[in-house]
PDB file of N, CA and C in Angstrom:
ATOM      1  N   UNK A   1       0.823  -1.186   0.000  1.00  0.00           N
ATOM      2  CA  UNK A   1       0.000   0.000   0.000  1.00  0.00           C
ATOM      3  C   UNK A   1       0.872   1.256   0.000  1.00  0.00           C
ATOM      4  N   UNK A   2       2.135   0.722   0.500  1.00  0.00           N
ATOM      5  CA  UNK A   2       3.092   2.704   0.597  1.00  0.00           C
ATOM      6  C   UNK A   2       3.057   2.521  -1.057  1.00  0.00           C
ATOM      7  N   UNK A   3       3.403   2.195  -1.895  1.00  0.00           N
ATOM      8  CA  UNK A   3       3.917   1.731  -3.407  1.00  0.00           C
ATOM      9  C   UNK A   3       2.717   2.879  -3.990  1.00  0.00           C
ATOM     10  N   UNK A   4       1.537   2.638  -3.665  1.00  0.00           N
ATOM     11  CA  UNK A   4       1.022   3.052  -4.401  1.00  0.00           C
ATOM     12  C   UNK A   4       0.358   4.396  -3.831  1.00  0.00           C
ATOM     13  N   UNK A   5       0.520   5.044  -2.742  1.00  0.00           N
ATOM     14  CA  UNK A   5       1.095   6.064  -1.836  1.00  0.00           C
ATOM     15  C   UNK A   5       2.161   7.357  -2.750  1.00  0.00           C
ATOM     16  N   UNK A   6       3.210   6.723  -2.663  1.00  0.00           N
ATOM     17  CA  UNK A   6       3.868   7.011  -3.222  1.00  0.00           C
ATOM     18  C   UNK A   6       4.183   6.916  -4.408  1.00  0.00           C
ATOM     19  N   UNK A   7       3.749   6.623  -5.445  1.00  0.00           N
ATOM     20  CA  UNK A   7       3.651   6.886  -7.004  1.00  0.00           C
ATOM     21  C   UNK A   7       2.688   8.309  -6.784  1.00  0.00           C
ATOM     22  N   UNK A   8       1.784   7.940  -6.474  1.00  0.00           N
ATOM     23  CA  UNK A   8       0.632   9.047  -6.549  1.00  0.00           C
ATOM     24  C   UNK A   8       1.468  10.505  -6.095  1.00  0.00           C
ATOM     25  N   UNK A   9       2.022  10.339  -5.444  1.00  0.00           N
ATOM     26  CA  UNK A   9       2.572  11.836  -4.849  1.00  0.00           C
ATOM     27  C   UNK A   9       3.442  12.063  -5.546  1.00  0.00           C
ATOM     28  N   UNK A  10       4.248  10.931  -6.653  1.00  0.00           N
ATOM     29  CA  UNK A  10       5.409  11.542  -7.293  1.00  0.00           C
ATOM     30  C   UNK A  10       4.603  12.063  -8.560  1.00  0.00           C
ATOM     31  N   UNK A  11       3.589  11.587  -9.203  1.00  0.00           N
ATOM     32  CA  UNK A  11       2.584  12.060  -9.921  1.00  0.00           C
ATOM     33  C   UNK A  11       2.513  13.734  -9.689  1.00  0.00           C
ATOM     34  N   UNK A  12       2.004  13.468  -8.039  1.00  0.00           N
ATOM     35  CA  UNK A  12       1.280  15.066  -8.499  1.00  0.00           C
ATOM     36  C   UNK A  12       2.291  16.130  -7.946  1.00  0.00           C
ATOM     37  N   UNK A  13       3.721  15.793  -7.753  1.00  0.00           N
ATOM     38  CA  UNK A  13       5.325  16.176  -7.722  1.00  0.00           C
ATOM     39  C   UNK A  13       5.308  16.906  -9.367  1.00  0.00           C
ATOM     40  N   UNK A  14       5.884  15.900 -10.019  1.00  0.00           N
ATOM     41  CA  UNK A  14       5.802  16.229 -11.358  1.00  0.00           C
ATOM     42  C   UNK A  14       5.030  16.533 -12.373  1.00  0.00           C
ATOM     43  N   UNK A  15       3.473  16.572 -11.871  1.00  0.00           N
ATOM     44  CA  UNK A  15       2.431  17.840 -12.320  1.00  0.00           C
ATOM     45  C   UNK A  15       2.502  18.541 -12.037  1.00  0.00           C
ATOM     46  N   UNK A  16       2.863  18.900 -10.975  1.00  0.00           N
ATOM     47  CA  UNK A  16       2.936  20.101  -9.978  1.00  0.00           C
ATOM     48  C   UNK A  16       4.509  20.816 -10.796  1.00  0.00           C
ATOM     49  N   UNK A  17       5.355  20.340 -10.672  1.00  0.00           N
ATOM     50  CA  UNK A  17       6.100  21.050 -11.946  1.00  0.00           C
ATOM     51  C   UNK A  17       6.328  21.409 -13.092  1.00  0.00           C
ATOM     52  N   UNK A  18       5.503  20.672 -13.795  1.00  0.00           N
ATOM     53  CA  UNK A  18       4.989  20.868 -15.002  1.00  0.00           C
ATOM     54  C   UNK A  18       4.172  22.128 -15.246  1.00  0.00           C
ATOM     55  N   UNK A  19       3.251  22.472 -13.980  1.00  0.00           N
ATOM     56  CA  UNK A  19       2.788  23.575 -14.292  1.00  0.00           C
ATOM     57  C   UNK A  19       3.294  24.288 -13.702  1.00  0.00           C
ATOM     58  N   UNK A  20       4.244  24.842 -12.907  1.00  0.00           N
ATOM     59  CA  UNK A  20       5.405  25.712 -12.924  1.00  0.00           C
ATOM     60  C   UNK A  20       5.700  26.145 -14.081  1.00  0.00           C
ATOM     61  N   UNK A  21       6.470  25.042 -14.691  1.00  0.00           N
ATOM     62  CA  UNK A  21       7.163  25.769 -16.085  1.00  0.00           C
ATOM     63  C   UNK A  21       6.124  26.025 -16.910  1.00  0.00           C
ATOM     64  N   UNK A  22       4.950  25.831 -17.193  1.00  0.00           N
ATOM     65  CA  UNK A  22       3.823  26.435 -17.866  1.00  0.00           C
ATOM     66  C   UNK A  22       3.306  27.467 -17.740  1.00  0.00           C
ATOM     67  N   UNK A  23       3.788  27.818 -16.499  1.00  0.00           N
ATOM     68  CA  UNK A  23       2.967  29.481 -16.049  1.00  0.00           C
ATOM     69  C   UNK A  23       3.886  30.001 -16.051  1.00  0.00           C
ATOM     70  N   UNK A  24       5.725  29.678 -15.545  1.00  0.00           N
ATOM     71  CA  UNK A  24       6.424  30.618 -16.196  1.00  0.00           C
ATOM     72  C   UNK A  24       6.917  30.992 -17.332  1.00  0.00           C
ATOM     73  N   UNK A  25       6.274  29.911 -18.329  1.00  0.00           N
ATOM     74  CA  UNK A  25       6.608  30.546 -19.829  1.00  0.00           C
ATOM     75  C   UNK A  25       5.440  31.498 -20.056  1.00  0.00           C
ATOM     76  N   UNK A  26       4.603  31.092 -19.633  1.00  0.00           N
ATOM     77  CA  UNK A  26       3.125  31.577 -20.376  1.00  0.00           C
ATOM     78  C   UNK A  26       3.294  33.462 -19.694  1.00  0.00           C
ATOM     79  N   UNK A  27       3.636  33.368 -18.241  1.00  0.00           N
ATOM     80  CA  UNK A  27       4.501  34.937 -18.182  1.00  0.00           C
ATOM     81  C   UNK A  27       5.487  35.725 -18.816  1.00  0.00           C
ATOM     82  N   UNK A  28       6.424  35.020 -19.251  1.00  0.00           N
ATOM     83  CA  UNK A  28       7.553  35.702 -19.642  1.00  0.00           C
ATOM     84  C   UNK A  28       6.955  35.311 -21.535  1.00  0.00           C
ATOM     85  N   UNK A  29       6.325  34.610 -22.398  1.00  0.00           N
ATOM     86  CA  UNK A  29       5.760  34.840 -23.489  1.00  0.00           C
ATOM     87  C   UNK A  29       4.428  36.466 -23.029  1.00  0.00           C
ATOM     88  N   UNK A  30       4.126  36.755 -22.170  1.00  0.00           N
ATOM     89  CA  UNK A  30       2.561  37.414 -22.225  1.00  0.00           C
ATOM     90  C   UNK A  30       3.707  39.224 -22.036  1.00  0.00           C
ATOM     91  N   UNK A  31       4.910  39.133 -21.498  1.00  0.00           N
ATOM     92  CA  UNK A  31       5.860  40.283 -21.263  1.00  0.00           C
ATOM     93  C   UNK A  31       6.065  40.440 -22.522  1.00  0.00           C
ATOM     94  N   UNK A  32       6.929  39.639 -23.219  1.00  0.00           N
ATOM     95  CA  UNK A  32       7.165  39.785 -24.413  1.00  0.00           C
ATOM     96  C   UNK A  32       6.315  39.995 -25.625  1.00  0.00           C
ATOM     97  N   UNK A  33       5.073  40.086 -25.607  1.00  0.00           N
ATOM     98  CA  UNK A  33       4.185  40.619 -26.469  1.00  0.00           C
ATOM     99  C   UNK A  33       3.683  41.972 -26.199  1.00  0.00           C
ATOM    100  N   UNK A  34       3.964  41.971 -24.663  1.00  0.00           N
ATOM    101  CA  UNK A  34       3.448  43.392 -24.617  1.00  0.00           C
ATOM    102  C   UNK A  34       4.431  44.292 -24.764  1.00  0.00           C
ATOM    103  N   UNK A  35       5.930  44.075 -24.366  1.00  0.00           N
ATOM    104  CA  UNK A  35       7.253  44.925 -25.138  1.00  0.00           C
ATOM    105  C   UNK A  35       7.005  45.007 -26.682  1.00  0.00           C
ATOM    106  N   UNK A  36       6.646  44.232 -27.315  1.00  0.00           N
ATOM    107  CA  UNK A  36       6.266  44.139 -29.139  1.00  0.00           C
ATOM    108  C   UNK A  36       5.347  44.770 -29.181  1.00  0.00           C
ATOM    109  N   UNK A  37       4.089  44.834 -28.180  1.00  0.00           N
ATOM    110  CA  UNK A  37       2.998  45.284 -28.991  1.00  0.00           C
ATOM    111  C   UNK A  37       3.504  47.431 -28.723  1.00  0.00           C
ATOM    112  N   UNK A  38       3.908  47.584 -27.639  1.00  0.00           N
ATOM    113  CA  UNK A  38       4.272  48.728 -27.364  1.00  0.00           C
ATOM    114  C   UNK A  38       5.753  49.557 -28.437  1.00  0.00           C
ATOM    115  N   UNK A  39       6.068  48.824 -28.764  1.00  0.00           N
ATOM    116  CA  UNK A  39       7.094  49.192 -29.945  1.00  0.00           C
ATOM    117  C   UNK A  39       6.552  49.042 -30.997  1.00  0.00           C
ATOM    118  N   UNK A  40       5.699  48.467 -31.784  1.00  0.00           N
ATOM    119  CA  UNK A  40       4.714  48.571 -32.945  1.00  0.00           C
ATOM    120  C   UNK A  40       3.959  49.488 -32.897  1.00  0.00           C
ATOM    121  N   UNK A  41       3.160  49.658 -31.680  1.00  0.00           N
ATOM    122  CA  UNK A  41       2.520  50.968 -31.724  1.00  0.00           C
ATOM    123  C   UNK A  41       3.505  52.277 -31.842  1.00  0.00           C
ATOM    124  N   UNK A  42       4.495  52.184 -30.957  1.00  0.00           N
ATOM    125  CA  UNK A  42       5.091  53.573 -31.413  1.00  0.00           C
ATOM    126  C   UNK A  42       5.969  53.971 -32.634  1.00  0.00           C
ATOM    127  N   UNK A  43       6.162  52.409 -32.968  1.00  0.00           N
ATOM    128  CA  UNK A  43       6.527  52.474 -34.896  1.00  0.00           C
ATOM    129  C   UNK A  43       5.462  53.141 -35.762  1.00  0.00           C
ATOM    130  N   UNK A  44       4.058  53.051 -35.289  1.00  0.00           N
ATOM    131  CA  UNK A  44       3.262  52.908 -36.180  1.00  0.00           C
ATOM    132  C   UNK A  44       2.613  54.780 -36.027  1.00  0.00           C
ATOM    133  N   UNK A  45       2.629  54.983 -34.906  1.00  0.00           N
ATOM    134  CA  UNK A  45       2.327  56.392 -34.398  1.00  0.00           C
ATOM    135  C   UNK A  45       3.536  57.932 -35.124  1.00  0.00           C
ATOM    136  N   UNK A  46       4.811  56.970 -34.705  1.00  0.00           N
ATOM    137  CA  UNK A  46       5.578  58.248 -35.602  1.00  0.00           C
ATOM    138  C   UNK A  46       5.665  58.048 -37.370  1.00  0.00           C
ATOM    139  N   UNK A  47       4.914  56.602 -38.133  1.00  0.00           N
ATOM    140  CA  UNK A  47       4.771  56.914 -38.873  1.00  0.00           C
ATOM    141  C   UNK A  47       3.837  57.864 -39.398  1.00  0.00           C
ATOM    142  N   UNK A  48       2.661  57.791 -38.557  1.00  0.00           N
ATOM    143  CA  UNK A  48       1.574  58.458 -39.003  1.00  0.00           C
ATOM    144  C   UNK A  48       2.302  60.148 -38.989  1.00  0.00           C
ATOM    145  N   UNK A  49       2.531  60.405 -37.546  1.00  0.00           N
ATOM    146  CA  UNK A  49       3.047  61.549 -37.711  1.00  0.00           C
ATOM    147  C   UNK A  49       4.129  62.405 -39.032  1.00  0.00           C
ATOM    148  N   UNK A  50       4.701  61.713 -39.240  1.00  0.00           N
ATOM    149  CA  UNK A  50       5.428  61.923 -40.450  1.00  0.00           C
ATOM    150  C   UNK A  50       4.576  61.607 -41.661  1.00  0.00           C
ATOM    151  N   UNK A  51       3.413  61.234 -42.058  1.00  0.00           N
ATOM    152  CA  UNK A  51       2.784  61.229 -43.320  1.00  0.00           C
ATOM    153  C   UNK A  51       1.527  62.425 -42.824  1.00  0.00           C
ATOM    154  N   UNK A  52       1.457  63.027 -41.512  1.00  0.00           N
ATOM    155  CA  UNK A  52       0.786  64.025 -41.264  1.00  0.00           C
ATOM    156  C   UNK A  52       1.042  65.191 -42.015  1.00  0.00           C
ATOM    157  N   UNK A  53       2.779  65.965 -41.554  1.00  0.00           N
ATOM    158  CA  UNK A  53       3.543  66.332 -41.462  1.00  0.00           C
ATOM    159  C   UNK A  53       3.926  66.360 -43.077  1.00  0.00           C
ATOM    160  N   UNK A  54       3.648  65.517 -43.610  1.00  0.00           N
ATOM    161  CA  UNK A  54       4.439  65.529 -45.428  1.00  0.00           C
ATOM    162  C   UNK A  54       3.118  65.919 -46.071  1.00  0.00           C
ATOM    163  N   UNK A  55       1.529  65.535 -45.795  1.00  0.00           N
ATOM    164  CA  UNK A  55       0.494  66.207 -46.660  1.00  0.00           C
ATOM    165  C   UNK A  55       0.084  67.966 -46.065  1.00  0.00           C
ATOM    166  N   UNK A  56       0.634  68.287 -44.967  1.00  0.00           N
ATOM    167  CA  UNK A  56       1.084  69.539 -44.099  1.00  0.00           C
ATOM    168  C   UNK A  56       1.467  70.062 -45.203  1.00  0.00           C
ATOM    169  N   UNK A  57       2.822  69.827 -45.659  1.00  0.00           N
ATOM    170  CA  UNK A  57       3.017  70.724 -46.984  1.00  0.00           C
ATOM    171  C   UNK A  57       2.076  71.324 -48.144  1.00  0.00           C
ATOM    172  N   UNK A  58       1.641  70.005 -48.452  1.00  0.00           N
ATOM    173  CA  UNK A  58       0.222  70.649 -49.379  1.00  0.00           C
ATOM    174  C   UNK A  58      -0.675  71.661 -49.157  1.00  0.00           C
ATOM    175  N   UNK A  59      -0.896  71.942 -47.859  1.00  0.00           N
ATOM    176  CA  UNK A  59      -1.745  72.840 -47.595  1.00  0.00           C
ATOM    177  C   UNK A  59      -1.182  74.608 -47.064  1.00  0.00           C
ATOM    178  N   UNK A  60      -0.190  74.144 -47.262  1.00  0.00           N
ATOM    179  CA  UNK A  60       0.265  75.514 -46.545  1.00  0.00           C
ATOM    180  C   UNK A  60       0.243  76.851 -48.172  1.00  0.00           C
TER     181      UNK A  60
END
């Protein structure tokens, strides 16, 4: 009866770490999209500004 005691706990040992490393990727992937998504946006913002800025000419 310990035999099977102890399987079970090494079971939920190594589930139990398994989702460790699942939640710390799934953090450090959810950082890294939001560093990307925040540098795309401000790629995308000073482009606009600069095609603001170039039909600006036309009107002056």
């Amino acid at each position: 009866m310990d035999n099977k005691g102890q399987a079970s706990a090494e079971f939920i040992l190594l589930f139990g770490g398994i989702i460790v490393v699942v939640l710390l990727a799934i953090h450090l992937y959810n950082k890294y999209m939001n560093d990307l998504s925040e540098e795309i946006a401000s790629k995308e913002v000073s482009e606009f500004n600069n095609e603001l800025t170039n039909l600006g000419q036309y009107f002056k």
